[in-house]
Each structure stands twice: as C-alpha cells, then as structure tokens.
N, C-alpha and C. Protein backbone atom coordinates (compact mmCIF):
# COMPACT_ATOMS: atom_id res chain seq x y z
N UNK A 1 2.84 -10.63 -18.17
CA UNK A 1 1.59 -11.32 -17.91
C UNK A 1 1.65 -12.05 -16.58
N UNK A 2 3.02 -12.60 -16.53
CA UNK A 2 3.12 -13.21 -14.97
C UNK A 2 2.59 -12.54 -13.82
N UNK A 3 3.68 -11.04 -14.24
CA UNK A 3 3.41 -10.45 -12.74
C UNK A 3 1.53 -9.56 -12.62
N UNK A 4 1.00 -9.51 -13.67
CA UNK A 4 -0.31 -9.23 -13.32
C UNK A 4 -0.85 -10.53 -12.46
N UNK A 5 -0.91 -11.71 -12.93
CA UNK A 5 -1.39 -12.67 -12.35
C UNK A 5 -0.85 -12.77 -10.85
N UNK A 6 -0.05 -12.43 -10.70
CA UNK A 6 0.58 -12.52 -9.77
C UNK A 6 -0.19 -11.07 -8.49
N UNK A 7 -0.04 -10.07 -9.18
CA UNK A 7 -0.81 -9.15 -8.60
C UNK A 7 -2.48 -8.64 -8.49
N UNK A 8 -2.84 -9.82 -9.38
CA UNK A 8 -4.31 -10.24 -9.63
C UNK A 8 -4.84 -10.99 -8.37
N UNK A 9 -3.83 -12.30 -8.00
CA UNK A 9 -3.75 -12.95 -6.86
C UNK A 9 -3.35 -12.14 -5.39
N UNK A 10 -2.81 -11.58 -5.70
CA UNK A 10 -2.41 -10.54 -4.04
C UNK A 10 -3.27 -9.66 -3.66
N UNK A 11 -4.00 -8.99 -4.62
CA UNK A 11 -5.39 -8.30 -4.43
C UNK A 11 -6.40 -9.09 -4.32
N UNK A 12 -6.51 -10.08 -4.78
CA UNK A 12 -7.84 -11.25 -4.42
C UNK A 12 -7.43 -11.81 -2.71
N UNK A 13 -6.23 -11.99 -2.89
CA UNK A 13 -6.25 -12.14 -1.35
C UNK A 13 -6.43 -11.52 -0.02
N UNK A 14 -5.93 -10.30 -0.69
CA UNK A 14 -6.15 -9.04 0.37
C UNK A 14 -7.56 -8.77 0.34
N UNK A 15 -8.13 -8.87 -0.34
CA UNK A 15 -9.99 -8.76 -0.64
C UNK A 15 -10.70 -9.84 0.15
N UNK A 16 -9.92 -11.24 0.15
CA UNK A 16 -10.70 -12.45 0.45
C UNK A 16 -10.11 -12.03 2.38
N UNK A 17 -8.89 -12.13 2.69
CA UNK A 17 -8.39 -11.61 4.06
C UNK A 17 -9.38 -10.34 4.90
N UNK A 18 -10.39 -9.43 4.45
CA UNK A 18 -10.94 -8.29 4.22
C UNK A 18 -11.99 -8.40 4.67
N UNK A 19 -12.57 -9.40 3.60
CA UNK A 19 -14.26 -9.84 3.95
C UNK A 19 -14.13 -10.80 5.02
N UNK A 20 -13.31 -11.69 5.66
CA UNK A 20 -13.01 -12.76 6.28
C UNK A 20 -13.34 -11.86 7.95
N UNK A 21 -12.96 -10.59 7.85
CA UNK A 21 -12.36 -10.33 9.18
C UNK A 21 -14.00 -9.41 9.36
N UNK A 22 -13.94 -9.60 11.28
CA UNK A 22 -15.08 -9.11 11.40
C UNK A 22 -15.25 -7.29 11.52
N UNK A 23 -16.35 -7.15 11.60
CA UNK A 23 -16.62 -4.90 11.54
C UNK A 23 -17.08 -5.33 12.76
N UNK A 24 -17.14 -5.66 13.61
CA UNK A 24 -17.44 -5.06 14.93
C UNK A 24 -16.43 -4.43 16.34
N UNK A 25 -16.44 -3.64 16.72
CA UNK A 25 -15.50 -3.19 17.05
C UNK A 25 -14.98 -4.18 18.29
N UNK A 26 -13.61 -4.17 18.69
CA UNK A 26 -12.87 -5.02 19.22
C UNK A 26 -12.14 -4.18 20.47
N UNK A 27 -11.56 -4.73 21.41
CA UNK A 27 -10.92 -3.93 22.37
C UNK A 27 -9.28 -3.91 21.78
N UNK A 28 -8.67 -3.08 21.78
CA UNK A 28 -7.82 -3.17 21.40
C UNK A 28 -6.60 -3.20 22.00
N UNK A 29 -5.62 -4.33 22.03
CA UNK A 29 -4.58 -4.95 22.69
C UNK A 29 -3.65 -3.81 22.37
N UNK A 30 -2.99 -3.22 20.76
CA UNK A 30 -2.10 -2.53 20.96
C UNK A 30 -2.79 -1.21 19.87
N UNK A 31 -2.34 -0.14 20.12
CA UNK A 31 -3.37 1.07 18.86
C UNK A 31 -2.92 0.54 17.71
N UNK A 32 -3.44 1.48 17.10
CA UNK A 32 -3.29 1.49 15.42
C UNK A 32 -2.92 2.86 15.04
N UNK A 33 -2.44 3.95 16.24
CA UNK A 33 -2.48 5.21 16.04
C UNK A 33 -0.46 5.41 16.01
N UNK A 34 0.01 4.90 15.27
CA UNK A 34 1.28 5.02 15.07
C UNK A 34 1.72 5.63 13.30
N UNK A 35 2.46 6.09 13.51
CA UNK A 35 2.93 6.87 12.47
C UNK A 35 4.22 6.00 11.80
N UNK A 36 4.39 6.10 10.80
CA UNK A 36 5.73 5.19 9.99
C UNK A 36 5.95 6.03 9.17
N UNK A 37 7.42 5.95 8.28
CA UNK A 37 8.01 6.25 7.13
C UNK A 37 9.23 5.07 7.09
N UNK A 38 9.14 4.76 5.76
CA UNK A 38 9.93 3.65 5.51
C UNK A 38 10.19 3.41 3.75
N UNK A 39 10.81 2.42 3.56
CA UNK A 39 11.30 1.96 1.83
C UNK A 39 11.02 0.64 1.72
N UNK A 40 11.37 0.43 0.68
CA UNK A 40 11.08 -1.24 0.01
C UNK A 40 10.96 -1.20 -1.47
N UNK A 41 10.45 -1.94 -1.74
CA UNK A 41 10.25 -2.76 -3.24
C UNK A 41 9.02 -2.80 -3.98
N UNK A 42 8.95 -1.90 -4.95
CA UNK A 42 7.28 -1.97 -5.61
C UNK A 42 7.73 -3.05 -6.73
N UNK A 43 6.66 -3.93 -7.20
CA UNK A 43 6.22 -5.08 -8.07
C UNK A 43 4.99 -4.69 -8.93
N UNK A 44 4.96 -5.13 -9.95
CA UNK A 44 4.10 -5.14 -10.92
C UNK A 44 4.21 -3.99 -11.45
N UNK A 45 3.11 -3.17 -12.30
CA UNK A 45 3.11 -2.61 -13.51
C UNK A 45 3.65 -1.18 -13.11
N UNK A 46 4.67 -1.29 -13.73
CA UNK A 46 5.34 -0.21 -13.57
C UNK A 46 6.39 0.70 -14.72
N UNK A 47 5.90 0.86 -15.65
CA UNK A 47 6.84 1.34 -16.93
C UNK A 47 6.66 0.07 -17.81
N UNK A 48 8.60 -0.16 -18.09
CA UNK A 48 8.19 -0.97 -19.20
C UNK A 48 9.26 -2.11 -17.83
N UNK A 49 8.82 -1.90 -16.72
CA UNK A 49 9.43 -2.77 -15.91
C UNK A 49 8.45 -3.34 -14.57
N UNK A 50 8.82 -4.80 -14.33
CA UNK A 50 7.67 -4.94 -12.94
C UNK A 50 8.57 -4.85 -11.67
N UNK A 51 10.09 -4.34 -11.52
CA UNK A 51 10.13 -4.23 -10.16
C UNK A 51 10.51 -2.79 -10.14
N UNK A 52 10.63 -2.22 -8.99
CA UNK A 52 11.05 -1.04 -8.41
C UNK A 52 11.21 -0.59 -7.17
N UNK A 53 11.56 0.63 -6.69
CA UNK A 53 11.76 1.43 -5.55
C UNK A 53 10.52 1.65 -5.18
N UNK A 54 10.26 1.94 -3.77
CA UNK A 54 8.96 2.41 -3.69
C UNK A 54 9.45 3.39 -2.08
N UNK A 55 8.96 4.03 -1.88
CA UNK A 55 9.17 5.36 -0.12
C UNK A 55 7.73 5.16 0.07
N UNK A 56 7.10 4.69 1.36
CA UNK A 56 5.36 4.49 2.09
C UNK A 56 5.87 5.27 3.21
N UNK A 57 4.35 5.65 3.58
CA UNK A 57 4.90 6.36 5.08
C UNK A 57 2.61 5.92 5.33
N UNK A 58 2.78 6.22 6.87
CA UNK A 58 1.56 6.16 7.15
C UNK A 58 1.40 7.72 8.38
N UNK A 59 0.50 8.25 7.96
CA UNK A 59 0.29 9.40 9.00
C UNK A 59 -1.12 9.06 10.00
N UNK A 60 -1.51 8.79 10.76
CA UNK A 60 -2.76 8.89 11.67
C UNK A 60 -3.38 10.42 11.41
N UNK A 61 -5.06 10.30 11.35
CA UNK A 61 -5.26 11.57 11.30
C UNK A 61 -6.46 11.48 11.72
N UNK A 62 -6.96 10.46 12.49
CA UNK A 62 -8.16 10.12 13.34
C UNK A 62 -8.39 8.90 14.15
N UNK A 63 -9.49 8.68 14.66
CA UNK A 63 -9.12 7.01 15.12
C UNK A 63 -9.53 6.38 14.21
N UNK A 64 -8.67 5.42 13.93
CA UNK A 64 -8.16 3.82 12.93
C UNK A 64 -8.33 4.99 11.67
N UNK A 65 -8.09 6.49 11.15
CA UNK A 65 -8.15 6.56 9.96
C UNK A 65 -6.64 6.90 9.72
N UNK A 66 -6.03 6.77 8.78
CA UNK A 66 -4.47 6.83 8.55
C UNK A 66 -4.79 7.69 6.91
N UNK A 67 -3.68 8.83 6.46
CA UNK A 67 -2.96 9.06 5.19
C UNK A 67 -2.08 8.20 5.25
N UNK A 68 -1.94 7.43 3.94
CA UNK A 68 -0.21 6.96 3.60
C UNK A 68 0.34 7.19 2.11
N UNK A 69 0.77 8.34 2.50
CA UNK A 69 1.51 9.32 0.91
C UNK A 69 2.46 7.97 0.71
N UNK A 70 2.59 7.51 -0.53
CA UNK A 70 4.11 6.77 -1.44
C UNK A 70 4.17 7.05 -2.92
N UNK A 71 5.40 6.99 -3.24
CA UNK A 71 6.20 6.70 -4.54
C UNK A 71 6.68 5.46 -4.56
N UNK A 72 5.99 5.26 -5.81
CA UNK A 72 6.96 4.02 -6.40
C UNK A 72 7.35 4.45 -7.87
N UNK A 73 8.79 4.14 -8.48
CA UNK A 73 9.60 4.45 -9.06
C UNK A 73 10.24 2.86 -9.86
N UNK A 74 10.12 3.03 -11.40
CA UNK A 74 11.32 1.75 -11.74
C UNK A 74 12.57 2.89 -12.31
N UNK A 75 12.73 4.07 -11.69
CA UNK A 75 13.75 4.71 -12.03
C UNK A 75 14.42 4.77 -13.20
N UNK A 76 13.81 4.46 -14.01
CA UNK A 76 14.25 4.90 -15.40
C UNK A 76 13.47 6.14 -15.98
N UNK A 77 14.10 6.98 -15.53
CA UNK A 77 13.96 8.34 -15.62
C UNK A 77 14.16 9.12 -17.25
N UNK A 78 14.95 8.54 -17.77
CA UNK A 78 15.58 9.08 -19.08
C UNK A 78 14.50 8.76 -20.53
N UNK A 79 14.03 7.21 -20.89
CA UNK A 79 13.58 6.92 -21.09
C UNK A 79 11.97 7.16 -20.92
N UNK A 80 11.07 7.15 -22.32
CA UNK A 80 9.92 7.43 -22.58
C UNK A 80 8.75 6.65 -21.91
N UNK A 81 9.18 5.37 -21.23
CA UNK A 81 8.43 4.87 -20.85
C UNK A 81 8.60 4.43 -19.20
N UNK A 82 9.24 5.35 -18.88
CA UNK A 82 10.19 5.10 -17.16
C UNK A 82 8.54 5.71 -16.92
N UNK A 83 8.42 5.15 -15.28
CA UNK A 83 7.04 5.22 -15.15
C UNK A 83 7.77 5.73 -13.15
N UNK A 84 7.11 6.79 -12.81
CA UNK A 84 7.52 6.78 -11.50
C UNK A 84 5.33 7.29 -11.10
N UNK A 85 5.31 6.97 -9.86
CA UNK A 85 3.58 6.68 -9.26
C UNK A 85 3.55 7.38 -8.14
N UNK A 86 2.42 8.56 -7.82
CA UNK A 86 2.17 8.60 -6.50
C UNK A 86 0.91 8.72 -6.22
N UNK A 87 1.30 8.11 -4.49
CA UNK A 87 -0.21 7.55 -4.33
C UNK A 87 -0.39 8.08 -2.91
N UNK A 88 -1.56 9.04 -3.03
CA UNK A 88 -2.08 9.41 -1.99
C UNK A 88 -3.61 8.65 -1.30
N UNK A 89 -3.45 7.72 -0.37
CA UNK A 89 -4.76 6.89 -0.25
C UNK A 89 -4.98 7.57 1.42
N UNK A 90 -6.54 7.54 1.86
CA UNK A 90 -6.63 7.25 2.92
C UNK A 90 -7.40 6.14 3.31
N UNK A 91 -7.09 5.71 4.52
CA UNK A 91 -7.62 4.36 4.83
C UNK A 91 -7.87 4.25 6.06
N UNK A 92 -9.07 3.04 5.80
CA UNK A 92 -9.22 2.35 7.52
C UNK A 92 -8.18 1.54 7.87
N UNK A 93 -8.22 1.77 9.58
CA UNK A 93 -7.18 0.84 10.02
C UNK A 93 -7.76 -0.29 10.99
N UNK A 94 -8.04 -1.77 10.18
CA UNK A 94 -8.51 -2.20 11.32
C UNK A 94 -7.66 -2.65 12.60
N UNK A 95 -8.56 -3.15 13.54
CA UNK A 95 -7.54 -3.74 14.94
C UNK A 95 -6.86 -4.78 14.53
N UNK A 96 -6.30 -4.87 15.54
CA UNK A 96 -5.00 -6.16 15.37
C UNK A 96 -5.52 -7.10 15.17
N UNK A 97 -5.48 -8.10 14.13
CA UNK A 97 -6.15 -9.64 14.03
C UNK A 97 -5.05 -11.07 14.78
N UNK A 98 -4.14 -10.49 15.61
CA UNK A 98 -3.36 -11.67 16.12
C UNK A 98 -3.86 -11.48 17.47
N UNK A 99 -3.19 -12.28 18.08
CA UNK A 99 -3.59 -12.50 20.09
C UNK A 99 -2.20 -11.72 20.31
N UNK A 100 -1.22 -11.42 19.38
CA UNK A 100 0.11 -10.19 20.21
C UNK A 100 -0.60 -8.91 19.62
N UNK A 101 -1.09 -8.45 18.93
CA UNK A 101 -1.89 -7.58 18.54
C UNK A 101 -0.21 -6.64 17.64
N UNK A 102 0.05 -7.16 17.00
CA UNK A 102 1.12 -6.79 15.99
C UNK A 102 0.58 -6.67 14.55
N UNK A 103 -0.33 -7.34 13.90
CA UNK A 103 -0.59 -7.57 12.62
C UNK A 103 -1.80 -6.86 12.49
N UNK A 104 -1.62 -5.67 11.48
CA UNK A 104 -2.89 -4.86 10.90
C UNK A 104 -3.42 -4.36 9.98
N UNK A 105 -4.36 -5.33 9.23
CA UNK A 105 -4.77 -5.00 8.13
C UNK A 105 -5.63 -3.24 7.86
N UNK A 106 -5.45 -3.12 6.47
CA UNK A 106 -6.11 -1.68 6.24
C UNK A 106 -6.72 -1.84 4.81
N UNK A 107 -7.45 -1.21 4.50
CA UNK A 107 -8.55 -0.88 3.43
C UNK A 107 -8.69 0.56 2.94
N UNK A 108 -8.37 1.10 1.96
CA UNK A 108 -8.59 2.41 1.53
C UNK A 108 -8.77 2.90 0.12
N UNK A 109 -8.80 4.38 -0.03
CA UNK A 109 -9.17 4.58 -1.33
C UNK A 109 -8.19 6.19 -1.38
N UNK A 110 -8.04 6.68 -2.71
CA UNK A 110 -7.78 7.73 -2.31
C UNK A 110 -7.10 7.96 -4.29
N UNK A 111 -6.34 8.98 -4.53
CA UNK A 111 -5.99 9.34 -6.05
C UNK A 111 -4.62 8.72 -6.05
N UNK A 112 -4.39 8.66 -7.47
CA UNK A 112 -2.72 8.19 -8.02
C UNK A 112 -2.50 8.95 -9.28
N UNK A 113 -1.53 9.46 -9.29
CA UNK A 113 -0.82 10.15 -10.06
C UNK A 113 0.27 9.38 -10.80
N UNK A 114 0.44 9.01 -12.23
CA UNK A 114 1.56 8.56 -12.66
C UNK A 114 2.20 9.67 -13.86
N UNK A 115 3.68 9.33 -13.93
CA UNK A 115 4.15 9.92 -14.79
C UNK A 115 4.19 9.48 -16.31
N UNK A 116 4.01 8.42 -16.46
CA UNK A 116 4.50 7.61 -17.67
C UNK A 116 3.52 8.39 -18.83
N UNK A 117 4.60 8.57 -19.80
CA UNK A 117 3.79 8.97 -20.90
C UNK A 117 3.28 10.25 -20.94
N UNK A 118 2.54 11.06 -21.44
CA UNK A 118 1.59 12.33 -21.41
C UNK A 118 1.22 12.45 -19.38
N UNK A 119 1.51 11.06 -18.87
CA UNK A 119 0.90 11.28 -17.50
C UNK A 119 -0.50 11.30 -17.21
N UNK A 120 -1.16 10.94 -15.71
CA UNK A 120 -2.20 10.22 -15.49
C UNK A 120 -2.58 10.50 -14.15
N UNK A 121 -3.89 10.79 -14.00
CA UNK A 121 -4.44 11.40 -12.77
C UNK A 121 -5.67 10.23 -13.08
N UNK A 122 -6.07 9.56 -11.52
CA UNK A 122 -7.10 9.10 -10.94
C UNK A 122 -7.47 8.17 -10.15
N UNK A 123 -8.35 7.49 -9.74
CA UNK A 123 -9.14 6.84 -8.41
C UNK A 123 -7.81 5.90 -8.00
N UNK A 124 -7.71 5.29 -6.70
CA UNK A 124 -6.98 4.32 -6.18
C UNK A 124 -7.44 3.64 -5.37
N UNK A 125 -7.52 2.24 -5.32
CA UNK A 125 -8.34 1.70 -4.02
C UNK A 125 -6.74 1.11 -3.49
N UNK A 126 -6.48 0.84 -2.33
CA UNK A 126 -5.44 0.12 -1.71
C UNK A 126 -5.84 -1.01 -1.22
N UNK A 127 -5.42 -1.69 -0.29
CA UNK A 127 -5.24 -2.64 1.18
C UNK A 127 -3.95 -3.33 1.34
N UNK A 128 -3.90 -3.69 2.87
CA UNK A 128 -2.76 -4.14 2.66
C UNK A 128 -2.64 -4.41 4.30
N UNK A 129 -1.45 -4.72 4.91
CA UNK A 129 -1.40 -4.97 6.16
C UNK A 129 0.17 -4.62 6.73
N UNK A 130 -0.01 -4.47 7.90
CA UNK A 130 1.01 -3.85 8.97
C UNK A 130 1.43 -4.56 9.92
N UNK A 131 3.14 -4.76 10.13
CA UNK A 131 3.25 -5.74 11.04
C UNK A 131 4.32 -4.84 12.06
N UNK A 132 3.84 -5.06 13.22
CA UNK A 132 5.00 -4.45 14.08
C UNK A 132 5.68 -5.29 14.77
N UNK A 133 7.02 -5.08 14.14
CA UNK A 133 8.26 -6.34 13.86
C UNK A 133 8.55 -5.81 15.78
N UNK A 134 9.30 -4.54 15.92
CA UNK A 134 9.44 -3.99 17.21
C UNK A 134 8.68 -2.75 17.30
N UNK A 135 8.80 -1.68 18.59
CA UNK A 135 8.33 -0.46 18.85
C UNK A 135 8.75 0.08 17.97
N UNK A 136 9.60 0.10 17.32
CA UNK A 136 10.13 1.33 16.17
C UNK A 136 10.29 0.67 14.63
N UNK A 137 9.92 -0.48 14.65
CA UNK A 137 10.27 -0.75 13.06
C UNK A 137 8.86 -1.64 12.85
N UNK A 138 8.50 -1.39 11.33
CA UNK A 138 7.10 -2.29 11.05
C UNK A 138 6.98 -2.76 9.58
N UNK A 139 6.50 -3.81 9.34
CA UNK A 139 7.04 -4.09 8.13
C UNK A 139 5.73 -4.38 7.50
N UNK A 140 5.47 -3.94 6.35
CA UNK A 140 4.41 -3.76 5.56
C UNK A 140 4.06 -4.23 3.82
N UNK A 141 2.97 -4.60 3.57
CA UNK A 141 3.02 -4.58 2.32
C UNK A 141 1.33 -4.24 1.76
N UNK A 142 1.07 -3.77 1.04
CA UNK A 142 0.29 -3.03 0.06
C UNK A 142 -0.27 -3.77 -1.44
N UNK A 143 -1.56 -3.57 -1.60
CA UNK A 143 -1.52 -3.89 -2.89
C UNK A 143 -2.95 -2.54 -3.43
N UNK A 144 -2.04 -1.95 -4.67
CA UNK A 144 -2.77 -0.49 -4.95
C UNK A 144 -3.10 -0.77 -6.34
N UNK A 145 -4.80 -0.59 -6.72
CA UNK A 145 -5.12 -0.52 -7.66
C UNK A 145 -5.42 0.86 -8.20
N UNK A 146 -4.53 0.82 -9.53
CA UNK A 146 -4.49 2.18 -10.15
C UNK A 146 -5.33 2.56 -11.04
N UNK A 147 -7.01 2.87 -11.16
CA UNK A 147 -7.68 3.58 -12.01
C UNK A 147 -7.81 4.18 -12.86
N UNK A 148 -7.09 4.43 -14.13
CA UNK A 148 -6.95 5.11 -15.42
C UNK A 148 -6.37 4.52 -16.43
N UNK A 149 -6.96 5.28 -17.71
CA UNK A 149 -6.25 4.42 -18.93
C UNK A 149 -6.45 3.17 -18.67
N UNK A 150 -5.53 2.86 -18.53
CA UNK A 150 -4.90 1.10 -18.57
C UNK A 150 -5.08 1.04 -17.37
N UNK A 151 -5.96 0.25 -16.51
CA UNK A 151 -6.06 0.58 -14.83
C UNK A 151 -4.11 -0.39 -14.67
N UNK A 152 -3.63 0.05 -13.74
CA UNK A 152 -2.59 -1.29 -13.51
C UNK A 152 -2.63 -1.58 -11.79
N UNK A 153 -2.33 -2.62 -11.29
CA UNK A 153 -2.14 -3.03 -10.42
C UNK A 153 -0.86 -3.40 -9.65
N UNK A 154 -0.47 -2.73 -8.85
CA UNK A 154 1.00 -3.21 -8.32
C UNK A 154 0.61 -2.79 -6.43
N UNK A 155 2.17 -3.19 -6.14
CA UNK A 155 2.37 -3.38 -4.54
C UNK A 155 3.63 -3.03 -4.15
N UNK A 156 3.87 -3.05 -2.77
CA UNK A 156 5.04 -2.74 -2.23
C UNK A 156 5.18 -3.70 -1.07
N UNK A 157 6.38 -3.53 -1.05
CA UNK A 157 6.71 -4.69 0.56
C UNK A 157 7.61 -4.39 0.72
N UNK A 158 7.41 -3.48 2.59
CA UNK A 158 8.71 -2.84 2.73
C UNK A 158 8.65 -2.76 4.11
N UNK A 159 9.79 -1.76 4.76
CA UNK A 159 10.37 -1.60 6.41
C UNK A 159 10.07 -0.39 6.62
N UNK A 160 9.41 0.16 8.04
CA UNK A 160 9.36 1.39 8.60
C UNK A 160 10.17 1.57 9.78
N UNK A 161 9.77 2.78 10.31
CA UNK A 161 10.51 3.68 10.79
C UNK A 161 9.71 3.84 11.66
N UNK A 162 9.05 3.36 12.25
CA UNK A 162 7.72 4.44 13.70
C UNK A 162 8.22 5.53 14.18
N UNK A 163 7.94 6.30 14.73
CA UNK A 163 7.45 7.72 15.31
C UNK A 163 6.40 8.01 16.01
C-alpha cells in the first residue's frame, strides 16, 4: 500500500511538473535528438514484489518524438507470481526546462505487456524526465501507468549510455 502511494505521488507530480511547463515552442539550447540505452531500478507493482531490475533505452524517430522500449523485471522467474513488464511507449520530448539545457521532461503513451499470471496486454501512458549528467551518460527516471486488469503503476530510475 506504501509503495502505491508512493507511486500515486510520483505520477501526480510528473502530471503537476507537465501542466506547469509551457507548449510553445522554445529555441533550443541543447537537442533532444539523442539516443540512450541504460539500467536501473524499477519500484512499485511488480509481482508479489515492489522493487526490481529494469533495461530503458530511448530511440529518436522524429523531432522531440522518441521510442523508449524497457523491461522491468522483479526476477523471480520460477515462481507463479514473478511478474517481468514490457513497455513499449512513444513520446514527446519537451525542450530543456533549465538555463544549461540538461533537464528533459517527456510525456507519452504507447502498450505494456506483462507476464504475471495467464499474462496481460494493454494501454500505457508514461512521463518522466531526462538529465544529461555528461555527453555520454544521462540519468533518468519514469513513471508508467499500466492499463489492464488491475491497472498498476510503477517507475524506474536509472543511468544511460548516449549514442
């Protein structure tokens, strides 16, 4: 119950951070057209466990539009209720909201696939934001709402790889 509340609050924030920021287009200090693959830590509903593994990657595939294929995993594989997730979202990327133009929020939607149980196909909304720590590493976190059955809500917070 904690960690829903907990991930109840990280999606309200990422929602309230969202509406806060303006749609008009901006000049842009650094792109948003960078590519990542990276790891970290998924939280919340996840099996019969709230932490886990999670692999994000972000692909560019227009301007400010990004794929970002991930798994998240509480790796209990053996067990009936080991729950591993994938999530294919695409999303907007907005511009940088700092004056170094490092920090970048995103908004998207796209399907999730889970394994747990008989298994589960449907809708996903994301958001989440992007920080570029250096040219080659960026550190990120996510919060993905999962649409089916039991909708559940979880996140990741993790390190990339640019390309």
């Amino acid at each position: 119950m904690k960690t829903r509340s907990i991930a109840a609050l990280a999606l309200g924030l990422t929602a309230a951070s969202m509406a806060a920021l303006p749609l008009t287009a901006q000049a842009q200090e650094r792109p948003t057209d960078f590519n990542y693959v990276g790891a970290g830590v998924s939280i919340g509903e996840l099996g019969n466990s709230d932490f886990g593994l999670s692999v994000n990657s972000k692909i560019t595939v227009a301007d400010q539009v990004s794929v970002r294929p991930g798994v998240m995993s509480n790796l209990n594989f053996s067990e009936p209720n080991g729950e591993t997730v994938f999530l294919l979202p695409v999303t907007y990327d907005f511009n940088p909201i700092t004056n170094n133009g490092r920090l970048m929020p995103f908004v998207g939607a796209g399907v999730s696939v889970s394994t747990e149980g008989a298994g589960a196909v449907g809708p996903l909304v994301t958001g989440g934001m992007d920080y570029r720590i250096t040219d080659r590493v960026v550190a990120n976190g996510t919060v993905n709402w999962s649409i089916y059955g039991n909708s559940q809500v979880n996140g990741t917070i993790g390190l990339g790889y640019t390309f």
